[in-house]
N, C-alpha and C. Protein backbone atom coordinates (compact mmCIF):
# COMPACT_ATOMS: atom_id res chain seq x y z
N UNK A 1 59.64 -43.93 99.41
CA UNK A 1 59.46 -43.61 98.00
C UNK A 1 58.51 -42.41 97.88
N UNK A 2 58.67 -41.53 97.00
CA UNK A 2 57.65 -40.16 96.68
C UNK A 2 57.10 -40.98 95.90
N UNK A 3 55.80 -40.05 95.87
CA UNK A 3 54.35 -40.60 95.07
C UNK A 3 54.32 -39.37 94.38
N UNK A 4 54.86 -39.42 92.95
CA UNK A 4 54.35 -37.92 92.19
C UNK A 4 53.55 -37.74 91.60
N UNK A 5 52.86 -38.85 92.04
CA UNK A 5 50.64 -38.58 91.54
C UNK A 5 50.19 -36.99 92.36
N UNK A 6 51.12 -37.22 93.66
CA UNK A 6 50.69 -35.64 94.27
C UNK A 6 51.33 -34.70 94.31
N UNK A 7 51.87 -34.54 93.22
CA UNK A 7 52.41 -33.73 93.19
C UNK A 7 51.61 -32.44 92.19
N UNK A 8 51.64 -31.20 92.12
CA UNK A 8 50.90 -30.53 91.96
C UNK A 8 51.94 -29.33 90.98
N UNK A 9 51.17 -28.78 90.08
CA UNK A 9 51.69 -27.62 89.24
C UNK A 9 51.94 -26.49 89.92
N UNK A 10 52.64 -25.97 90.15
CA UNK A 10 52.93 -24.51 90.48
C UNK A 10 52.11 -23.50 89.70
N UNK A 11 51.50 -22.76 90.11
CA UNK A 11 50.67 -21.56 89.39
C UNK A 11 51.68 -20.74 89.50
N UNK A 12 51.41 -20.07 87.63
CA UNK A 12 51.99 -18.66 87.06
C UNK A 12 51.16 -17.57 87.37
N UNK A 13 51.84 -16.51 87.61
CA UNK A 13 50.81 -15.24 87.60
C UNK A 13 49.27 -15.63 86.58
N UNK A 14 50.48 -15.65 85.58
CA UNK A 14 49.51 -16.06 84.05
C UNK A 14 47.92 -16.70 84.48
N UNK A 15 48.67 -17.83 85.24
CA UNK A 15 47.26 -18.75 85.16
C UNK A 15 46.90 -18.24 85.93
N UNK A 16 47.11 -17.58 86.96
CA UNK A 16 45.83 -17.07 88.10
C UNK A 16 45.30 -15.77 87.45
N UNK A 17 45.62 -15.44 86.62
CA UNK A 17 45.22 -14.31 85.77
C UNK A 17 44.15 -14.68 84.81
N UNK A 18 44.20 -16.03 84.22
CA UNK A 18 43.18 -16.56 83.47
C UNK A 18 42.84 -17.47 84.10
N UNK A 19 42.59 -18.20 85.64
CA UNK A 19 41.57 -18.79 86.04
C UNK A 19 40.46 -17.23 86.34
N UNK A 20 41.37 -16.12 87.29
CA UNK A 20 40.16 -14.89 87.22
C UNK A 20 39.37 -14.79 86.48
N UNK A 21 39.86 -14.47 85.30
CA UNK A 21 39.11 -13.92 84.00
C UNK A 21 38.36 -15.01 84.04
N UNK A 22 38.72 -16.46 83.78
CA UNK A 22 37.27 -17.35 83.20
C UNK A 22 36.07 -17.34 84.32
N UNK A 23 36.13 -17.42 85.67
CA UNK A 23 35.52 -17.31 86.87
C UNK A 23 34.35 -16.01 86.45
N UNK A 24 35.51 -15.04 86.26
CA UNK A 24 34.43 -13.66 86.02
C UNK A 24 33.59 -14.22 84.84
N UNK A 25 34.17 -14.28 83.59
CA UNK A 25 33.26 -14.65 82.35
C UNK A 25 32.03 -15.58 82.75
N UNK A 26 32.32 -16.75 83.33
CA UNK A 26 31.24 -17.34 83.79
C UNK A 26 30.32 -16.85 84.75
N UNK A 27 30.43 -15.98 85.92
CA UNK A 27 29.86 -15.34 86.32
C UNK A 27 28.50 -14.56 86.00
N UNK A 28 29.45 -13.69 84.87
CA UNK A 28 28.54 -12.59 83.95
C UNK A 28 27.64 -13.50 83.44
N UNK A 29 28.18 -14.53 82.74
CA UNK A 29 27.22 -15.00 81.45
C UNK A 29 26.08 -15.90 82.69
N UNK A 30 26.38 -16.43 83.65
CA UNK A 30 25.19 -16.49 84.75
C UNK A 30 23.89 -15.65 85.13
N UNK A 31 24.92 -14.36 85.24
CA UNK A 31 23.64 -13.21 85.38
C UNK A 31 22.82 -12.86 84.61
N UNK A 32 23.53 -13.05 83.65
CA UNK A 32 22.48 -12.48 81.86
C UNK A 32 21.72 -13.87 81.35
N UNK A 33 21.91 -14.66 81.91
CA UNK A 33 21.33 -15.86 81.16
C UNK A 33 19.99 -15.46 81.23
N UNK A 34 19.45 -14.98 82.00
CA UNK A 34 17.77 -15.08 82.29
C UNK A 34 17.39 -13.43 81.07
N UNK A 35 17.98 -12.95 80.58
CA UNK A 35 18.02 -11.82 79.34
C UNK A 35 18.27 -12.76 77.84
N UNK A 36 18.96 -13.74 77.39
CA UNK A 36 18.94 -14.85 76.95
C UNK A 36 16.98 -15.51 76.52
N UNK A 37 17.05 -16.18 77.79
CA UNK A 37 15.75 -16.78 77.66
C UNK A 37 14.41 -15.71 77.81
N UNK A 38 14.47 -14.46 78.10
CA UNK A 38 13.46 -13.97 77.48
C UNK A 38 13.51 -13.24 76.66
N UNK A 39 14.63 -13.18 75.54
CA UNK A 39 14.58 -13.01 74.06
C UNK A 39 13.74 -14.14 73.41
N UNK A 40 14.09 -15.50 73.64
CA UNK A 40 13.64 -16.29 73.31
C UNK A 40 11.95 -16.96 73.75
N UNK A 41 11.69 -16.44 74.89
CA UNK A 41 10.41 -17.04 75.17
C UNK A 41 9.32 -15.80 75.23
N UNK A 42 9.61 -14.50 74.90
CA UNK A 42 8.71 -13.19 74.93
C UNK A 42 9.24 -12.12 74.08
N UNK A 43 10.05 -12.74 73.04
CA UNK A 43 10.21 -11.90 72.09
C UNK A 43 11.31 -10.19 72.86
N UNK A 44 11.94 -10.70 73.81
CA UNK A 44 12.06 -9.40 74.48
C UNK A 44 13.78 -8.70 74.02
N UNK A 45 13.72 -7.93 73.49
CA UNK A 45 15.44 -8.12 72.80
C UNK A 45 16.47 -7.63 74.19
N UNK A 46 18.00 -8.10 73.79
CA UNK A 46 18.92 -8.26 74.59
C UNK A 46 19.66 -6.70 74.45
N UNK A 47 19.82 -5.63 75.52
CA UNK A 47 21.00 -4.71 75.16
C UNK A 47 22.13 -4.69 74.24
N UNK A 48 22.64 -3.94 73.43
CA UNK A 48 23.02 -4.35 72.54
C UNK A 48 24.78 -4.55 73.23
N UNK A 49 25.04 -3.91 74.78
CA UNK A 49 26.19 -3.83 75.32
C UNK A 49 26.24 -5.32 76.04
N UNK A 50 24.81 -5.54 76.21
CA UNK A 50 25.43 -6.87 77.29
C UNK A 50 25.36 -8.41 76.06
N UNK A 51 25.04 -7.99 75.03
CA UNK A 51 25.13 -9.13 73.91
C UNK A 51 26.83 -9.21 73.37
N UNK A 52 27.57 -7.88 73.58
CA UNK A 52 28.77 -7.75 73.11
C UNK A 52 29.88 -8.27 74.52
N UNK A 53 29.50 -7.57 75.70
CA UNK A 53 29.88 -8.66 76.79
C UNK A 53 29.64 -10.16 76.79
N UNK A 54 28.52 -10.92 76.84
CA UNK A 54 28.36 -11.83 76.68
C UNK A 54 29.42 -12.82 75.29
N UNK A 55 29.27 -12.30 74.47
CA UNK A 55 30.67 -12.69 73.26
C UNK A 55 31.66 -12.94 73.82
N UNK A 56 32.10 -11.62 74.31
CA UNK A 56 33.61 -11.44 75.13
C UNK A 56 33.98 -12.37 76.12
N UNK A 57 32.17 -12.66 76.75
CA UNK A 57 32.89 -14.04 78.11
C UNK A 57 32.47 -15.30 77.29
N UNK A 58 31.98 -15.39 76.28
CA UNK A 58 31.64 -17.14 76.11
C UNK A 58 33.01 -17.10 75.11
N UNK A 59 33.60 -16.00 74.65
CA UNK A 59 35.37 -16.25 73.84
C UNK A 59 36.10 -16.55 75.09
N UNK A 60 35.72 -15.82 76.13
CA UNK A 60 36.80 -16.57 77.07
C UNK A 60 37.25 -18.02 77.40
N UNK A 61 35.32 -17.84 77.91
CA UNK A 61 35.01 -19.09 78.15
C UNK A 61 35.49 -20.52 77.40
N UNK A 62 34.83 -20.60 76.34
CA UNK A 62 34.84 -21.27 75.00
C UNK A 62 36.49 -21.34 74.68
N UNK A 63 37.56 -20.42 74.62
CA UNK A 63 38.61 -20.90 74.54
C UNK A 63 39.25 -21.68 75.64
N UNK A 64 39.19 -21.25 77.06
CA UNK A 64 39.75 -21.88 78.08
C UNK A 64 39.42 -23.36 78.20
N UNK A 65 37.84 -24.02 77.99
CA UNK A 65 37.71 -25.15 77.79
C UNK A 65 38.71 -25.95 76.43
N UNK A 66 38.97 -25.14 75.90
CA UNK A 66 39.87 -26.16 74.50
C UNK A 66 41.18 -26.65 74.82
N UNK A 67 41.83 -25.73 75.87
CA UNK A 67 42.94 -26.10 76.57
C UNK A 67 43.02 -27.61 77.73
């Protein structure tokens, strides 16, 4: 008898195209986190390019989890 508990999805370009992208998004928003917390703990403001990146990966982000 097959067991199709193991059986597994075939990946689309697609999805290996948007596991990349979320990997990267999370990435970025890793590196900048510590620009984050010292806005918040020293008053220190955020670039105004890496606040518009940061958007761009937590939309990534933030949508891919809803799926």
């Amino acid at each position: 008898m097959v067991d199709l508990s193991k059986l597994e999805k075939k990946k689309t370009a697609g999805d290996i195209a948007a596991e990349s992208a979320y990997t990267e998004a999370v990435t970025y928003l890793q590196a900048t986190d510590w620009q984050v917390i010292a806005k918040y703990e020293r008053k220190r403001p955020i670039p105004d390019e890496v606040q518009a990146k940061r958007k761009a990966a937590l939309d990534i982000v933030i949508d891919d989890s809803a799926t």
